[in-house]
PDB file of N, CA and C in Angstrom:
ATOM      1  N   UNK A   1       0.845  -1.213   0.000  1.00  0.00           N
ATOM      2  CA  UNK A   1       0.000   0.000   0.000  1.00  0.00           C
ATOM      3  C   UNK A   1       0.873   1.252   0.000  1.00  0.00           C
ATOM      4  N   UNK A   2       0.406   2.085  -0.509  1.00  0.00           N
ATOM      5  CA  UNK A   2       1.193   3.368  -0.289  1.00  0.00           C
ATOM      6  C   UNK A   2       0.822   4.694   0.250  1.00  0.00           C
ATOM      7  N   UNK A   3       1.879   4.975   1.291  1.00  0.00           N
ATOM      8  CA  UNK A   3       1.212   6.173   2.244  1.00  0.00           C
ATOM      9  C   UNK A   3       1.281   7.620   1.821  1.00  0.00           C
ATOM     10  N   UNK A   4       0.182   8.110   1.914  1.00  0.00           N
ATOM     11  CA  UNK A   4       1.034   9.481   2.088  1.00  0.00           C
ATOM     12  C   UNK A   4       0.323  10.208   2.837  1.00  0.00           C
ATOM     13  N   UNK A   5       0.733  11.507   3.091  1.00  0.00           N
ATOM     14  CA  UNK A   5       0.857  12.457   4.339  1.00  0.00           C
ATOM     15  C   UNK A   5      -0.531  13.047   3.718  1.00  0.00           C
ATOM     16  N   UNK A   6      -1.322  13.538   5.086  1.00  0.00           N
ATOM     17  CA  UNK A   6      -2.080  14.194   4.759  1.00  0.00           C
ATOM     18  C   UNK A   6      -1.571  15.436   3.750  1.00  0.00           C
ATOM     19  N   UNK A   7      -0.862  16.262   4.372  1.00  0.00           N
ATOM     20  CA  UNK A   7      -0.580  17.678   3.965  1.00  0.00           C
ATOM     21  C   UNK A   7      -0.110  17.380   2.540  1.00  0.00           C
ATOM     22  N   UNK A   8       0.429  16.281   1.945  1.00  0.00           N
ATOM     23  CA  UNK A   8       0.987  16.138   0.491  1.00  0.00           C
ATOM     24  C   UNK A   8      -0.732  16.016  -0.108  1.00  0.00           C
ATOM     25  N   UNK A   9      -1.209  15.061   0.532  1.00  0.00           N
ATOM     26  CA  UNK A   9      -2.679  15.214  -0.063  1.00  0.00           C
ATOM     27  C   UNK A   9      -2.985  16.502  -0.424  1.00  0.00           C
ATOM     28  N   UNK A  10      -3.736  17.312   0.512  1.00  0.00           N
ATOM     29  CA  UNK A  10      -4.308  18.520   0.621  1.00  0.00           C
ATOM     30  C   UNK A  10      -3.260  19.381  -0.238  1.00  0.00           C
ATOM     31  N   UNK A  11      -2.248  19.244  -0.393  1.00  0.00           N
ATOM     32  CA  UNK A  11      -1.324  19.793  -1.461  1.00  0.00           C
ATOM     33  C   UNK A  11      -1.888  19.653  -2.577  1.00  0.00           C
ATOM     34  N   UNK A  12      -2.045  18.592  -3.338  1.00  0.00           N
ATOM     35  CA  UNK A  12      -2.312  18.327  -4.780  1.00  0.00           C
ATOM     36  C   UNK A  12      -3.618  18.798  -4.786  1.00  0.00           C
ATOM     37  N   UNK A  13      -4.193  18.401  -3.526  1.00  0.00           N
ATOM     38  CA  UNK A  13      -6.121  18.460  -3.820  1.00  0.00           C
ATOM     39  C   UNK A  13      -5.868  20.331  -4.637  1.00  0.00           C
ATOM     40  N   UNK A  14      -5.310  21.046  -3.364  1.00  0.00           N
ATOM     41  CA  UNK A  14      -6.047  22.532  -3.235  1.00  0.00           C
ATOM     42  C   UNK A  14      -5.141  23.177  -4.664  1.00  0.00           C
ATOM     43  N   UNK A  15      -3.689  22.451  -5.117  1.00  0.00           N
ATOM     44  CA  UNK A  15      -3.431  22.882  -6.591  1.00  0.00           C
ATOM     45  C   UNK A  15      -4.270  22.320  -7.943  1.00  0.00           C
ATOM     46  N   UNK A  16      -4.940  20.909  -7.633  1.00  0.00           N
ATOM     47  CA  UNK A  16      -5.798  20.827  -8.912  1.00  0.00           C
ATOM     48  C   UNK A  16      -7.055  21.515  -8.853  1.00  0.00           C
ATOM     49  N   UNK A  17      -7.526  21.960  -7.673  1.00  0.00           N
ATOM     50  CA  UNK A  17      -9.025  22.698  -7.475  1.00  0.00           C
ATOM     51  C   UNK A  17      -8.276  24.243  -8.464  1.00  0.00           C
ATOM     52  N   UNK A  18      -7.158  24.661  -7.891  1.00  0.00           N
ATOM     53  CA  UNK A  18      -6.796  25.838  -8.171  1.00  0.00           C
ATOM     54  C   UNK A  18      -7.002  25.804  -9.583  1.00  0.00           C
ATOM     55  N   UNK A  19      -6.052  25.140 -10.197  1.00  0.00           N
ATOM     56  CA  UNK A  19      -5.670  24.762 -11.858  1.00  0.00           C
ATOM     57  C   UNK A  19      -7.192  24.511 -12.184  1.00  0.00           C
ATOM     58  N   UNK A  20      -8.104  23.877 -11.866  1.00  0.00           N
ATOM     59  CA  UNK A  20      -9.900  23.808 -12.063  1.00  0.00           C
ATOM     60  C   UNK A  20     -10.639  24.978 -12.694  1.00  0.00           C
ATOM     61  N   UNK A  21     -10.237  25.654 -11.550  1.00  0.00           N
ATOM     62  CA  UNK A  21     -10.872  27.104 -11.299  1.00  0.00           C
ATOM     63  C   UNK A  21     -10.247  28.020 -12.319  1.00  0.00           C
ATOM     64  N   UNK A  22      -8.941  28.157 -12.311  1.00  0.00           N
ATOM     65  CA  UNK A  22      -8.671  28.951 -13.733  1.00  0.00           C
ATOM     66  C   UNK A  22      -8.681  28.561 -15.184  1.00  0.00           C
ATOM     67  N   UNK A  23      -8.950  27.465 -15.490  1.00  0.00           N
ATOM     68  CA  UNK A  23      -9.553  26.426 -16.967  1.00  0.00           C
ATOM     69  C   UNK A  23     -10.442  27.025 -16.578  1.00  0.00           C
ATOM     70  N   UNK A  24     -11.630  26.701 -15.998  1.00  0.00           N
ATOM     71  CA  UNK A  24     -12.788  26.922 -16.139  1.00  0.00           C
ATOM     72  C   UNK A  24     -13.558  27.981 -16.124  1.00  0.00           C
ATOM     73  N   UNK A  25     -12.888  28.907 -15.186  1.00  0.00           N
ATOM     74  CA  UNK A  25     -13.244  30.551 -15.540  1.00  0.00           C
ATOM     75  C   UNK A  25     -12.289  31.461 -15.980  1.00  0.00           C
TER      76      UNK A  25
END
């Protein structure tokens, strides 16, 4: 299995929401 850290999570999450948000508007 492979771990990772919350905060690396919430890293990628809140840069692909970002990258989302400027494609899309």
């Amino acid at each position: 299995m492979l771990h990772v850290t919350l905060t690396e999570v919430y890293g990628n999450i809140s840069r692909l929401r970002s990258a989302e948000s400027q494609q899309t508007q």
